[in-house]
Protein backbone atom coordinates (compact mmCIF):
# COMPACT_ATOMS: atom_id res chain seq x y z
CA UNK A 1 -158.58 -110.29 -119.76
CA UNK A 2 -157.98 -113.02 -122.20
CA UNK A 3 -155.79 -110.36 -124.44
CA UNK A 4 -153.79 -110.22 -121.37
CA UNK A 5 -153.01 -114.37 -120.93
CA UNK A 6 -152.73 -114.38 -124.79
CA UNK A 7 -149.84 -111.11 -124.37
CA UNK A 8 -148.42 -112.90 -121.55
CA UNK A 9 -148.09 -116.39 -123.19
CA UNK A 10 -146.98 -114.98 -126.49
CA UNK A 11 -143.99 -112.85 -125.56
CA UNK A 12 -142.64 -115.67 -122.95
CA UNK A 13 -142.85 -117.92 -125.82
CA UNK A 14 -141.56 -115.26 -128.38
CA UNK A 15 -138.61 -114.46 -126.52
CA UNK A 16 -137.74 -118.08 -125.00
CA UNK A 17 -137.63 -119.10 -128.42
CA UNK A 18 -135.48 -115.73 -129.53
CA UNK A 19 -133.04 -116.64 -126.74
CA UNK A 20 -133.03 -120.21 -126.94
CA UNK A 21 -131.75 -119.93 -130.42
CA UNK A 22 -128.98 -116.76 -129.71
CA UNK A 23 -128.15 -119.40 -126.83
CA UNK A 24 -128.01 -121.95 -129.10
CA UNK A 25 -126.12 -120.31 -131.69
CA UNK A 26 -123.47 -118.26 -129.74
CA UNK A 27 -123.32 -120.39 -126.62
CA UNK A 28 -123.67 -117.61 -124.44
CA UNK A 29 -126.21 -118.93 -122.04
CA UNK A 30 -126.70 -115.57 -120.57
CA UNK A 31 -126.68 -112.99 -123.73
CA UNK A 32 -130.14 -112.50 -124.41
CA UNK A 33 -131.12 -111.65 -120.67
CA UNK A 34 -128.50 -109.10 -120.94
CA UNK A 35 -129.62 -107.61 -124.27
CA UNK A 36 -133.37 -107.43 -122.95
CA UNK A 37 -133.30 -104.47 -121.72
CA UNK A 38 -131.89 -102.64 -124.78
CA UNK A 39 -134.93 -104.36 -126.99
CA UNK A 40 -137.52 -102.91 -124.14
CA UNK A 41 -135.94 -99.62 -124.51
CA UNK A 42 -136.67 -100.13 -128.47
CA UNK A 43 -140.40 -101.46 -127.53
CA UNK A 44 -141.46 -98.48 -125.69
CA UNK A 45 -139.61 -95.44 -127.07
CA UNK A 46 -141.25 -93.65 -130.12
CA UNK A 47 -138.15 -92.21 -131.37
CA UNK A 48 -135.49 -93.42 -133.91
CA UNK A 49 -132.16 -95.54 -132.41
CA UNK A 50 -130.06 -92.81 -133.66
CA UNK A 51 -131.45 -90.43 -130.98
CA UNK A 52 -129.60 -92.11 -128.02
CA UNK A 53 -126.88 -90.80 -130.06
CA UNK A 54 -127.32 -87.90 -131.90
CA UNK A 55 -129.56 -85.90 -128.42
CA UNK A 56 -128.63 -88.26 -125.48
CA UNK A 57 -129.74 -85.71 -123.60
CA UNK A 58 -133.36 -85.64 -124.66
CA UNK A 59 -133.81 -89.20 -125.48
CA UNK A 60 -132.90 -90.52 -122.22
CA UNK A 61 -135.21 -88.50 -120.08
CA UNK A 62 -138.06 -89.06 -122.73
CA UNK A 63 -137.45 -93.08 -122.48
CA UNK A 64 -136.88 -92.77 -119.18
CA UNK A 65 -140.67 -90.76 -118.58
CA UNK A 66 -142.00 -93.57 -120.47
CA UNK A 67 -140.89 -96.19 -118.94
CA UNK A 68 -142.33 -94.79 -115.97
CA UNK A 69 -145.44 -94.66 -117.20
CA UNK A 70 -145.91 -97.80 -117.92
CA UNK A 71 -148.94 -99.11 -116.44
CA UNK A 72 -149.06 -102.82 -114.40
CA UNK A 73 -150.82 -104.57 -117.61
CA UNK A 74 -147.78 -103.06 -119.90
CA UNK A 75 -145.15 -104.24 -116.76
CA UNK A 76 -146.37 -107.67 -116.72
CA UNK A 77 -146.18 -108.55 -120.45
CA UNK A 78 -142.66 -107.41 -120.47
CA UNK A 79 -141.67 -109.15 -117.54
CA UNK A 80 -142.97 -112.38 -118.96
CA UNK A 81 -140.53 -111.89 -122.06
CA UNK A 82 -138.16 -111.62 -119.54
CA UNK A 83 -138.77 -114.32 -117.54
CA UNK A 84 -138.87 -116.22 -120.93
CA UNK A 85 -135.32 -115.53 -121.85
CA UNK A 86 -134.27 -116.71 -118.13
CA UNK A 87 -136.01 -119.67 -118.37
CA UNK A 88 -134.27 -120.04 -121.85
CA UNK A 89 -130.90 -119.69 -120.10
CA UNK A 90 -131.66 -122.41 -117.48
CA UNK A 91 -132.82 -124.95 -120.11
CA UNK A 92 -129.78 -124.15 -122.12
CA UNK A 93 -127.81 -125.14 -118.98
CA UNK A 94 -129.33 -128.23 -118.21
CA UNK A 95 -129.32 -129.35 -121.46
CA UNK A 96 -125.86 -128.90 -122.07
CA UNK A 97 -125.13 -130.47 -118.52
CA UNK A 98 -126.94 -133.57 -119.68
CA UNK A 99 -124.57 -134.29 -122.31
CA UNK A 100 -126.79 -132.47 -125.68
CA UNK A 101 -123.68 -130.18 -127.39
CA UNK A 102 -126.00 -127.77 -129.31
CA UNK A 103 -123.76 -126.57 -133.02
């Protein structure tokens, strides 16, 4: 159980930070949330990048088996990094609505 908080915790701080800084850098406040997908993809296949493009047609269905495999433990630590880059987006926002111009 504590493995689980200390998952949780670490990739919502992981990727806020990840995000915060892409956000930062490219002032795109919205990037990373659409790129988070692609690196979950990367976190649960066990197949080289080069297969989405070399056999689409059996890499897709593999990821796709895996994903749905997933169990809830698994679900919720990825959702967390994806609720961190969200909440990165927001504080981007505010922050540059209060006047900080970030690079």
């Amino acid at each position: 159980m504590i493995q689980l908080v200390v998952s949780i915790l670490l990739f919502f701080v992981l990727f806020f930070g990840i995000a915060f800084i892409l956000n930062m850098l490219l002032r795109q406040s919205w990037l990373m949330a659409f790129l988070y997908p692609v690196i979950i993809l990367l976190i649960v296949d066990d197949f080289p990048l080069k297969e989405y493009f070399t056999a689409p047609g059996q890499s897709f269905p593999a990821v796709w088996d895996r994903l749905l495999g997933l169990t809830m433990v698994d679900i919720a630590i990825l959702l967390s990094g994806f609720i961190g880059t969200i909440v990165s987006g927001v504080v981007i926002r505010m922050l540059r609505k209060s006047g900080y111009q970030m690079f």
